[in-house]
C-alpha atoms as a PDB file:
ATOM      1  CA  UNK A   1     -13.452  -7.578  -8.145  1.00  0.00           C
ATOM      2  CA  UNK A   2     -11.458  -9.328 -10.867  1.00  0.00           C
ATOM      3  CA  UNK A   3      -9.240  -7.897 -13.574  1.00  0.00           C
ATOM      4  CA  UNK A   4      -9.792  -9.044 -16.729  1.00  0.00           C
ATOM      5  CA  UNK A   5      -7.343  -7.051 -18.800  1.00  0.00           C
ATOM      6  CA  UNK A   6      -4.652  -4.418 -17.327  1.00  0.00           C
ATOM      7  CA  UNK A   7      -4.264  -1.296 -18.617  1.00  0.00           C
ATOM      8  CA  UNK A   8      -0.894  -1.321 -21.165  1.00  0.00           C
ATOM      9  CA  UNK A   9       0.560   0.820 -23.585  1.00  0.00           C
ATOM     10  CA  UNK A  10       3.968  -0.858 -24.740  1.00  0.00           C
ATOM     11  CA  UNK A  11       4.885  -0.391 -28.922  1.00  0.00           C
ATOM     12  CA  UNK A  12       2.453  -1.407 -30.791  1.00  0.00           C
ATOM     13  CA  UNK A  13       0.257  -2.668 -27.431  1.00  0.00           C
ATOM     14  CA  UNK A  14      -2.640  -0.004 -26.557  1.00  0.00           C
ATOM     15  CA  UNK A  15      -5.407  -1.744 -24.188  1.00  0.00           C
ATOM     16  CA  UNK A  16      -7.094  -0.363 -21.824  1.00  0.00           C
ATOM     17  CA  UNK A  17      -8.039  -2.133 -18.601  1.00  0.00           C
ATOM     18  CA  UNK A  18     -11.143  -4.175 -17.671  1.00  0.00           C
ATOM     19  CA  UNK A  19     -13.171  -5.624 -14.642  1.00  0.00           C
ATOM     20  CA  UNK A  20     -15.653  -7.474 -13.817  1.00  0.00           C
ATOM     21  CA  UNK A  21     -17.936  -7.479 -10.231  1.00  0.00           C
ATOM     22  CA  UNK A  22     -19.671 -10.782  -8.793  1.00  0.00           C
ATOM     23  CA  UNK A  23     -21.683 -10.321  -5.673  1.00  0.00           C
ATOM     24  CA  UNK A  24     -23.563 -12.683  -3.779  1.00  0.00           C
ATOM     25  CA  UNK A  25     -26.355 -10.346  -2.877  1.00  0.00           C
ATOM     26  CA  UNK A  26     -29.613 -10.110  -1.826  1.00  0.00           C
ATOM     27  CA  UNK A  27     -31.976 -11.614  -4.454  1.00  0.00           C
ATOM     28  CA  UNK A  28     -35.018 -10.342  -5.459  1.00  0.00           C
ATOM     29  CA  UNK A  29     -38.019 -11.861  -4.345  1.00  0.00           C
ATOM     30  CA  UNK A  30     -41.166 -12.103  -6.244  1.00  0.00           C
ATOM     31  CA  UNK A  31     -42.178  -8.626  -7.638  1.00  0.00           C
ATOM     32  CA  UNK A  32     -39.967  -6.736  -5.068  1.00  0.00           C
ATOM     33  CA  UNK A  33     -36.573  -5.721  -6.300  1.00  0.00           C
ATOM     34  CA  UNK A  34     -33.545  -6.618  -4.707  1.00  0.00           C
ATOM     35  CA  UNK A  35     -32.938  -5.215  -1.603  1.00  0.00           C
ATOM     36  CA  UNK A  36     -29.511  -4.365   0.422  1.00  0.00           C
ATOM     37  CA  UNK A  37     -29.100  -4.374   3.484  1.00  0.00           C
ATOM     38  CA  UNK A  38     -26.458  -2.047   4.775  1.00  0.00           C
ATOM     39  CA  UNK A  39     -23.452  -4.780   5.084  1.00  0.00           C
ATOM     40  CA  UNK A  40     -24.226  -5.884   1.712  1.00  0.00           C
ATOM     41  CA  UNK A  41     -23.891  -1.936   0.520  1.00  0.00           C
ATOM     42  CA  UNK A  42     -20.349  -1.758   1.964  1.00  0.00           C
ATOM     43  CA  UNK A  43     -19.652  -4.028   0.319  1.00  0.00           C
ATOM     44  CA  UNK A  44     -20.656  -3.110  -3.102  1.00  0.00           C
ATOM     45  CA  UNK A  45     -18.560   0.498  -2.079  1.00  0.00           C
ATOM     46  CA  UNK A  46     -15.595  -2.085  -1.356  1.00  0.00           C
ATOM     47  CA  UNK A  47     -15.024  -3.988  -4.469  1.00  0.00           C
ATOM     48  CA  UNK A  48     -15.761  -0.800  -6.559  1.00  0.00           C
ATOM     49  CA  UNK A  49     -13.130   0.898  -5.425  1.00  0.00           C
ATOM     50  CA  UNK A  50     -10.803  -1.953  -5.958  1.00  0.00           C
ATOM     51  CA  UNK A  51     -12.655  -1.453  -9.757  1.00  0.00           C
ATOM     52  CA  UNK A  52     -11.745   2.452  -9.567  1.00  0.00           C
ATOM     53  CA  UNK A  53      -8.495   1.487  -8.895  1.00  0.00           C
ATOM     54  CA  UNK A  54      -7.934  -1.109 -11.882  1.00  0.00           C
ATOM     55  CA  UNK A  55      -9.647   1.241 -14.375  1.00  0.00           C
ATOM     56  CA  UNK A  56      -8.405   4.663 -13.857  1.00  0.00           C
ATOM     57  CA  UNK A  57      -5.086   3.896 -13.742  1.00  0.00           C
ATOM     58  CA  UNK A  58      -2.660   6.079 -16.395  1.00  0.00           C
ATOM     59  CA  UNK A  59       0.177   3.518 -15.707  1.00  0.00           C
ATOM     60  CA  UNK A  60       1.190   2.067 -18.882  1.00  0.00           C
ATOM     61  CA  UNK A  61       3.670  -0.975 -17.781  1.00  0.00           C
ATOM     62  CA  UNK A  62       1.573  -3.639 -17.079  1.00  0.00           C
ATOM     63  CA  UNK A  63       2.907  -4.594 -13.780  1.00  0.00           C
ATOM     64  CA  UNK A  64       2.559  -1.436 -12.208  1.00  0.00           C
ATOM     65  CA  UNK A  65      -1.022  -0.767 -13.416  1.00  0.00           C
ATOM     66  CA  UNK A  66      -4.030  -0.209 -11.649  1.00  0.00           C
ATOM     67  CA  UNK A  67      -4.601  -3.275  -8.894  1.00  0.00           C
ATOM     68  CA  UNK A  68      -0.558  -4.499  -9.501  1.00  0.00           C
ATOM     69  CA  UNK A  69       2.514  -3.590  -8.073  1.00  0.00           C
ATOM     70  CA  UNK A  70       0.909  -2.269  -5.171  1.00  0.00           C
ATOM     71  CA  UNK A  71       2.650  -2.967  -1.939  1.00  0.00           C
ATOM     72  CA  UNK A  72       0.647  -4.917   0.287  1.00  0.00           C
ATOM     73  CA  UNK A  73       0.965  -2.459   3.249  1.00  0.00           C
ATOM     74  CA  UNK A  74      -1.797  -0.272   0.516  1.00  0.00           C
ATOM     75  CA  UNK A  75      -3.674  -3.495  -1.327  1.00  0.00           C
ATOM     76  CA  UNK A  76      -6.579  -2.352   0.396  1.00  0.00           C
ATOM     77  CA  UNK A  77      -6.043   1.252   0.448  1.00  0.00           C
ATOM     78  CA  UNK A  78      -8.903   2.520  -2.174  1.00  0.00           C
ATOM     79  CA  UNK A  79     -11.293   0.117  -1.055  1.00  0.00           C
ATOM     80  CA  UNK A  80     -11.117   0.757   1.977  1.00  0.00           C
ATOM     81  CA  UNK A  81     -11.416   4.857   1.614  1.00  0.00           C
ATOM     82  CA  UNK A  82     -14.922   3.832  -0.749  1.00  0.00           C
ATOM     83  CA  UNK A  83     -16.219   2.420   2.256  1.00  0.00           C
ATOM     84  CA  UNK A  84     -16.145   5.075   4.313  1.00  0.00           C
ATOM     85  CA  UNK A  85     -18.002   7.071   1.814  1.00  0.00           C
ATOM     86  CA  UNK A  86     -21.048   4.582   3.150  1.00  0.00           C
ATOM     87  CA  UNK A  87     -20.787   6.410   6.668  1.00  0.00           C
ATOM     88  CA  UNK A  88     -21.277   9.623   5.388  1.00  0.00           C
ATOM     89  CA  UNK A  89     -24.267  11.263   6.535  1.00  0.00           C
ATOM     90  CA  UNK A  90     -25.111  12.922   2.899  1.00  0.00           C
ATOM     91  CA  UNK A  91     -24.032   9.688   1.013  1.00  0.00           C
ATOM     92  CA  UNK A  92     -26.244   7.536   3.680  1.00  0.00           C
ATOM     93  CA  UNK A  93     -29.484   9.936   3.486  1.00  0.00           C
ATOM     94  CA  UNK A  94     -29.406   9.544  -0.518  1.00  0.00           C
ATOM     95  CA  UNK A  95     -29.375   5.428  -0.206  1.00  0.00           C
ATOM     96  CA  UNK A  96     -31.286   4.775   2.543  1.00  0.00           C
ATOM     97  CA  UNK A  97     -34.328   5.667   1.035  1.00  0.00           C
ATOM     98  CA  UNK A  98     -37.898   3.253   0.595  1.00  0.00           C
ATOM     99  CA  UNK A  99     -37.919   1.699  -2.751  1.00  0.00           C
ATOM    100  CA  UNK A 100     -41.406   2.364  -3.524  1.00  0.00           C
ATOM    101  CA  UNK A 101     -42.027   6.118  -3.105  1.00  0.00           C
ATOM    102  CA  UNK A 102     -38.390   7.321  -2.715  1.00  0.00           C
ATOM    103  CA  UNK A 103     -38.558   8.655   0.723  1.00  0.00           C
ATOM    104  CA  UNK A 104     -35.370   9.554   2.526  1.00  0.00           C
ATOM    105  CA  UNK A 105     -34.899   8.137   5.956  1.00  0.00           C
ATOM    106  CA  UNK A 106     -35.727  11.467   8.691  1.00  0.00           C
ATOM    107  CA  UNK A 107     -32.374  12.309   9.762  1.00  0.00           C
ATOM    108  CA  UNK A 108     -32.617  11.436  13.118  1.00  0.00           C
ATOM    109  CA  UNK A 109     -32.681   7.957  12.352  1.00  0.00           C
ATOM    110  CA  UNK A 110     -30.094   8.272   9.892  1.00  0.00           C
ATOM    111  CA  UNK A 111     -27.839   9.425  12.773  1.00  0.00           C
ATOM    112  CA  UNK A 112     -29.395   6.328  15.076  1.00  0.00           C
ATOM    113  CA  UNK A 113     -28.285   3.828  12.390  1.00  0.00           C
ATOM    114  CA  UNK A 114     -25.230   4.777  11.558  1.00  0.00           C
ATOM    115  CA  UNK A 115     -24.362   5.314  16.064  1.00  0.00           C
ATOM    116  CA  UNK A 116     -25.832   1.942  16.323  1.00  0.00           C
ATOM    117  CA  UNK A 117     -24.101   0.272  13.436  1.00  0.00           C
ATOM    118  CA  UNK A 118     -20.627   1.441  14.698  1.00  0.00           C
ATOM    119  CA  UNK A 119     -21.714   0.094  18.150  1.00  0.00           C
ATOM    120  CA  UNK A 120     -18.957  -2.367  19.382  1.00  0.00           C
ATOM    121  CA  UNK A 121     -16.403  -1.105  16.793  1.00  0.00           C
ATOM    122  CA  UNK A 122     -13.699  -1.826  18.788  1.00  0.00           C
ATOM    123  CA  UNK A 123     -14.343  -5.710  19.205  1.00  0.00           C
ATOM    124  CA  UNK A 124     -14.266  -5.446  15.233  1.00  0.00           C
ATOM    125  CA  UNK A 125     -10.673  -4.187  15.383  1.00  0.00           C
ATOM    126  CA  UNK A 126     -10.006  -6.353  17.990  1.00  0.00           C
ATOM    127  CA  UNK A 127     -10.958  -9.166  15.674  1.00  0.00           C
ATOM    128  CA  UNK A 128      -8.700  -7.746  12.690  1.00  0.00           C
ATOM    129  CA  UNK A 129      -5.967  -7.489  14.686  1.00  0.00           C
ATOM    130  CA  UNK A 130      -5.943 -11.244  16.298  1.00  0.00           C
ATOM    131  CA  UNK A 131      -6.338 -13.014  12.848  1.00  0.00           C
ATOM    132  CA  UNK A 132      -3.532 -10.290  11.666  1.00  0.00           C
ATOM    133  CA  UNK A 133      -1.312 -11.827  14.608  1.00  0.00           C
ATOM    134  CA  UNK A 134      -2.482 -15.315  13.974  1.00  0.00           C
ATOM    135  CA  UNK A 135      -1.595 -15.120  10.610  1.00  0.00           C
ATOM    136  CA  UNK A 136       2.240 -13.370  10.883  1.00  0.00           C
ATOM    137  CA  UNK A 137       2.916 -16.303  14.021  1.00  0.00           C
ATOM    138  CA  UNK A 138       1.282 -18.867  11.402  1.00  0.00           C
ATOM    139  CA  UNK A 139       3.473 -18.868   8.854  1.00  0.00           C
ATOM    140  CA  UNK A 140       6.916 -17.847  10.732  1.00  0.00           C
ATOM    141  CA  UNK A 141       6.392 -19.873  14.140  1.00  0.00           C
ATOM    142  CA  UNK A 142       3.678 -22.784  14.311  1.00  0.00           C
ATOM    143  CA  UNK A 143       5.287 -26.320  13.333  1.00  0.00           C
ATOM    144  CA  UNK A 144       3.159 -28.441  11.600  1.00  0.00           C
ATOM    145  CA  UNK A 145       2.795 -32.090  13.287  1.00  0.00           C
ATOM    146  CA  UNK A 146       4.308 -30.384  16.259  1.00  0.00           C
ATOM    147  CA  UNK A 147       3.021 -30.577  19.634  1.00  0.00           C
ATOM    148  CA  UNK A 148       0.711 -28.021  19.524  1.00  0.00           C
ATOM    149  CA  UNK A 149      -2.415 -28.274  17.117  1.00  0.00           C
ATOM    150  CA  UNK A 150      -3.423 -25.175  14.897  1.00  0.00           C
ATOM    151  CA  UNK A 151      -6.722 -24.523  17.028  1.00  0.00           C
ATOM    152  CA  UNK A 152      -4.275 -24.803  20.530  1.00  0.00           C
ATOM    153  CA  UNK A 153      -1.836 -22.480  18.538  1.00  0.00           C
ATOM    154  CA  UNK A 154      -4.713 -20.009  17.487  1.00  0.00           C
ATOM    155  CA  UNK A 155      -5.973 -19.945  21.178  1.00  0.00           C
ATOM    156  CA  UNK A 156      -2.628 -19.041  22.566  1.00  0.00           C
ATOM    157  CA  UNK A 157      -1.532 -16.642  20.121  1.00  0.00           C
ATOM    158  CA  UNK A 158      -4.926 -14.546  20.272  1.00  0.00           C
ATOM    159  CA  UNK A 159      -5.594 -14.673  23.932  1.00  0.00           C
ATOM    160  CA  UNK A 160      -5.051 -11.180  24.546  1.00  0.00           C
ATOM    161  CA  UNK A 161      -8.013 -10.302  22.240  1.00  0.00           C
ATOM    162  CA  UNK A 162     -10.937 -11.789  23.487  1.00  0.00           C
ATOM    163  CA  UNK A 163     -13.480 -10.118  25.292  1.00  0.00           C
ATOM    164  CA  UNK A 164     -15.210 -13.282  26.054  1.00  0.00           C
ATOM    165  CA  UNK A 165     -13.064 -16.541  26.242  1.00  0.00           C
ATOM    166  CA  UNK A 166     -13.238 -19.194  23.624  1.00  0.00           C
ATOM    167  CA  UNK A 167     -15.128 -21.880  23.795  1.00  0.00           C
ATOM    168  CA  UNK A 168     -13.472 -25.674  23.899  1.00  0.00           C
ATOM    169  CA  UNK A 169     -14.360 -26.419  20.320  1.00  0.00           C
ATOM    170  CA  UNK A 170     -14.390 -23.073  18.618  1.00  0.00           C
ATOM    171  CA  UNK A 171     -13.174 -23.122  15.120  1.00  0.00           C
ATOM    172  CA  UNK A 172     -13.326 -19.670  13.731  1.00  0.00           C
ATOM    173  CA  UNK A 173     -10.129 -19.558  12.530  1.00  0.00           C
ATOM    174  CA  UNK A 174     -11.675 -21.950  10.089  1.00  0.00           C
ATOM    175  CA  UNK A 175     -13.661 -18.891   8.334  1.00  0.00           C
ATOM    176  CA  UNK A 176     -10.705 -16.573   7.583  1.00  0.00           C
ATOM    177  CA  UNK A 177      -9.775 -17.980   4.453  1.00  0.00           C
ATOM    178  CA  UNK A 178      -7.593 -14.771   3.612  1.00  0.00           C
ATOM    179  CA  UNK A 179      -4.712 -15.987   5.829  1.00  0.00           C
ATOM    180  CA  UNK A 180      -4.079 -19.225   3.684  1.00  0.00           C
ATOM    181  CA  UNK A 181      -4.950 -17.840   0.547  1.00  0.00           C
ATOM    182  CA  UNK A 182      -1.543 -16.961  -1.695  1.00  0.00           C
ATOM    183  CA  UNK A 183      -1.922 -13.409  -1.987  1.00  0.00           C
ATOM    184  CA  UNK A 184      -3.144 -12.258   1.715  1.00  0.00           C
ATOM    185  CA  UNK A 185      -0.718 -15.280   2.962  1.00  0.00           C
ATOM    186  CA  UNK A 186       1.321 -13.677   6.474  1.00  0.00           C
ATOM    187  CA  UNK A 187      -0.805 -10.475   5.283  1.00  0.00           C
ATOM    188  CA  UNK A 188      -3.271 -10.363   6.538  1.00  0.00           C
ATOM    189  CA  UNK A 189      -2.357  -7.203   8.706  1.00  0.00           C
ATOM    190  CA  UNK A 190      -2.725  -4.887   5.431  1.00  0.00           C
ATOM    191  CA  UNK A 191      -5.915  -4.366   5.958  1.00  0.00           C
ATOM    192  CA  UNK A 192      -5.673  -2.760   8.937  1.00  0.00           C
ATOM    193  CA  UNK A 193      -2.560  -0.922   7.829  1.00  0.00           C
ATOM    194  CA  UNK A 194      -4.335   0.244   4.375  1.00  0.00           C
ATOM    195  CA  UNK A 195      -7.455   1.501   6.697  1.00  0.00           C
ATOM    196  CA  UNK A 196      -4.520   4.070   8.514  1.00  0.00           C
ATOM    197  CA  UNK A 197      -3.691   5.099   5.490  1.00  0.00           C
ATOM    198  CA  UNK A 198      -7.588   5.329   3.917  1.00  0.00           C
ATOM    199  CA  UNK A 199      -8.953   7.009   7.136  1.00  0.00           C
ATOM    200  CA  UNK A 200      -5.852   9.477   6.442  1.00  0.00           C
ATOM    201  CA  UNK A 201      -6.902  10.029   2.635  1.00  0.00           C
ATOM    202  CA  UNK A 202     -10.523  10.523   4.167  1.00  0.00           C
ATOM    203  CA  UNK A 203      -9.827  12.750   6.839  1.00  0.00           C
ATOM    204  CA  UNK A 204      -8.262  15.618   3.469  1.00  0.00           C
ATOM    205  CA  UNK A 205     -11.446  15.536   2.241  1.00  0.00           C
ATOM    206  CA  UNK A 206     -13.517  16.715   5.053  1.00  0.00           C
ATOM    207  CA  UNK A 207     -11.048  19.039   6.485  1.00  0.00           C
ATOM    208  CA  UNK A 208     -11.964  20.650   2.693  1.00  0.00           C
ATOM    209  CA  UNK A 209     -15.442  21.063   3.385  1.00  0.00           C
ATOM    210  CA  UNK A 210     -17.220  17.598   2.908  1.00  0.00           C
ATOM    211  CA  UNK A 211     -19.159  18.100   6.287  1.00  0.00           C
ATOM    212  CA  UNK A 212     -21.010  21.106   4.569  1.00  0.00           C
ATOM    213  CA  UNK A 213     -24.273  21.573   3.751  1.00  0.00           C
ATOM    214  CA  UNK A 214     -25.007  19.708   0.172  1.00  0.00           C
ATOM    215  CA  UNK A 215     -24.806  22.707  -1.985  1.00  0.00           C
ATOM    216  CA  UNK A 216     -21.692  24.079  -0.883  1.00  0.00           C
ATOM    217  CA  UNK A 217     -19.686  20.701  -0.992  1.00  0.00           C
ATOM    218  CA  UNK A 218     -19.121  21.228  -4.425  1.00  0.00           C
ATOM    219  CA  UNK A 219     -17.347  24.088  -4.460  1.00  0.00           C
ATOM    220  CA  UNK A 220     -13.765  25.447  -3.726  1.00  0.00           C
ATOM    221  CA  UNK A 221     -11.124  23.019  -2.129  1.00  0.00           C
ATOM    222  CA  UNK A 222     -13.907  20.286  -2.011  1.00  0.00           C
ATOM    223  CA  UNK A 223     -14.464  19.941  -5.324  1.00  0.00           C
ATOM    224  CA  UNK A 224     -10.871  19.930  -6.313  1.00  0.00           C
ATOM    225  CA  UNK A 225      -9.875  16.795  -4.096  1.00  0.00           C
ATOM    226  CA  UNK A 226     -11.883  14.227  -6.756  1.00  0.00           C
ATOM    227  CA  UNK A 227      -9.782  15.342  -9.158  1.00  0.00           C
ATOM    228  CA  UNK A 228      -6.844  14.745  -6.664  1.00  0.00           C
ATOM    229  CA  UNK A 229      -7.353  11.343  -5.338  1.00  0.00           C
ATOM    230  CA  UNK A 230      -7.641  10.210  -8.619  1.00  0.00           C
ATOM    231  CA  UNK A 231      -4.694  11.526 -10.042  1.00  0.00           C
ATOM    232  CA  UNK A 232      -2.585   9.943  -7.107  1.00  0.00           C
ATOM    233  CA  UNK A 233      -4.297   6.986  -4.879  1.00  0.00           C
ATOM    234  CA  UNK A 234      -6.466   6.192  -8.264  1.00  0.00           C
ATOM    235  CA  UNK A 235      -3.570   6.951 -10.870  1.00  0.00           C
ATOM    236  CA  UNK A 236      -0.281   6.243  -9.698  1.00  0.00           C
ATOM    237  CA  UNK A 237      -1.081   2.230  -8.732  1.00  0.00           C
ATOM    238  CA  UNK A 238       2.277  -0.128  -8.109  1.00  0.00           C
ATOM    239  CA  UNK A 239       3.927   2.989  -9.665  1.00  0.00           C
ATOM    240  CA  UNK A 240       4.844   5.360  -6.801  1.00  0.00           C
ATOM    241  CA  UNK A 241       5.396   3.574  -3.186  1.00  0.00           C
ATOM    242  CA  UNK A 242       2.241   4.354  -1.232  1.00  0.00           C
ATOM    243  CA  UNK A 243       4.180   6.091   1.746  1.00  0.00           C
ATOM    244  CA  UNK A 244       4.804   8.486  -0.607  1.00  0.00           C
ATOM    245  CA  UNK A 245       1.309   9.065  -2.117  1.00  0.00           C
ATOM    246  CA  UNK A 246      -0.760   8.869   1.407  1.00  0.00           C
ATOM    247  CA  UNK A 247       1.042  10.576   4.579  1.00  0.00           C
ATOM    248  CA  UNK A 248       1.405   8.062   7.605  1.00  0.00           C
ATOM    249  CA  UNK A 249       3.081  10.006   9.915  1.00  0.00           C
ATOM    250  CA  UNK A 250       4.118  14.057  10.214  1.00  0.00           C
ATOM    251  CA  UNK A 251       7.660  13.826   8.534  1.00  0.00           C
ATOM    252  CA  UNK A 252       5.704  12.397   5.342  1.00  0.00           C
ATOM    253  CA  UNK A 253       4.327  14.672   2.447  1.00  0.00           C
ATOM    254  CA  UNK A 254       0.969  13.387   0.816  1.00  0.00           C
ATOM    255  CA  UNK A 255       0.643  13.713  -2.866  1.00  0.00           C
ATOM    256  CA  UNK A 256      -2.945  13.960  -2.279  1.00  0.00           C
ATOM    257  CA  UNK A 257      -3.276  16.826  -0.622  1.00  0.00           C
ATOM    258  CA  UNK A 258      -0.312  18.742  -2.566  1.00  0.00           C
ATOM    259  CA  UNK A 259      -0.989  16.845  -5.701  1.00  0.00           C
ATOM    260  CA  UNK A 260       2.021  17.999  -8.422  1.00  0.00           C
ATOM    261  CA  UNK A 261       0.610  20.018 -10.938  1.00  0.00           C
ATOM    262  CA  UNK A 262       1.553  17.651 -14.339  1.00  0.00           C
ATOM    263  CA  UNK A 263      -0.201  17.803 -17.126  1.00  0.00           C
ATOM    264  CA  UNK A 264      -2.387  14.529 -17.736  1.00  0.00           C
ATOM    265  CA  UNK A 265      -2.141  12.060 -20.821  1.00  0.00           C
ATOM    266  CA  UNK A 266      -5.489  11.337 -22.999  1.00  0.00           C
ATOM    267  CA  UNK A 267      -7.681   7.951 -22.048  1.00  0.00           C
END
């Protein structure tokens, strides 16, 4: 996702934000339309809620809008929570279904893809966390020229996270751009840290009722917690520090599940 324009409403300044999407998808291939597969569908949840995020904002300094001002701990906070939306029985059963005559996948296998695509999670966090470490000891400890090279250095520092050994010319830390780019530069860990605080965000809206049968999730506290998250995660962007909009621990108050009852501005 890229911002285009930020929302801002300074004097005489009134604009209202834009954004564009870019994927590298799945083309379509002779008469058959193009067709996702399920990474590629994350995905698309991912960068749209960055897009949520840049649009919806009420913010009206620029540098506070949306996408800026947002503490890196939370960078990845709302696209992070769209993902999860993608491992959601009821939001999986109404995608997963054959282009040609509409059919929904039984939900048996629904529940067999999603077991089997979560299969090994834990080597997944296992590689977030080493190219988080990697990238902190990168850019406060390795010497450059030294006499240790960057692939020695990346083998030492991430040894405790491997469930199978390196090989002798492995050069993964080659495809994690992130950790030299300028913005995600000895950041890297944020996106673990934002998924605490998404998972968190997550969890208030099944404890009010999302795990329900279809016709009842719209109702009651369910149906009040859109209205919630985007009046706070959705809203609030570089405005409010993000400890105090998602709780992270028990001594901290969430604004999204005891969202303050202000009275909202027009579009």
């Amino acid at each position: 996702m890229t911002g285009i324009f930020g929302r801002i409403r300074v004097m005489s300044c009134d604009r209202l934000p834009i954004a564009f999407l870019v994927y590298n998808l799945t083309p379509p291939v002779g008469r058959k339309p193009s067709l996702l597969s399920f990474k590629e569908v994350v995905t698309v949840f991912h960068e749209f809620g960055h897009s949520l995020q840049h649009m919806l904002t009420k913010q009206d300094e620029s540098l506070v809008a949306g996408i800026q001002g947002i503490e890196l701990d939370a960078a990845e906070f709302s696209s992070q929570f769209m993902e999860k939306w993608c491992y959601h029985k009821n939001i999986f059963k109404g995608i997963a279904k054959h282009y040609e005559i509409g059919k929904s996948l039984h939900e048996f296998s629904c529940f067999n893809f999603l077991d089997t695509y979560s299969l090994l999670g834990s080597i997944e966090r296992l590689n977030q966390i080493r190219f988080a470490m990697v990238d902190l000891e990168l850019h406060s400890n390795y010497v450059p020229g030294g006499s240790e090279s960057i692939f020695d250095f990346y083998r030492r520092v991430s040894k405790g996270t491997h469930v199978v050994p390196l090989l002798p010319g492995d050069r993964s830390l080659c495809s994690c751009l992130h950790i030299f780019e300028g913005s995600y530069a000895a950041g890297y860990y944020s996106y673990k840290w934002s998924e605490v605080m998404s998972a968190d965000a997550f969890s208030a809206f099944e404890e009010a009722g999302l795990n329900q049968e279809e016709d009842e999730i719209m109702k009651g506290a369910m149906k009040a917690m859109g209205p919630k998250f985007r009046d706070t995660i959705l809203d609030l962007g570089g405005g409010k520090a993000p400890k105090e909009v998602s709780p992270i621990d028990e001594h901290t108050t969430s604004l999204l599940v005891e969202a303050e009852s202000q009275p909202r501005q027009q579009q």
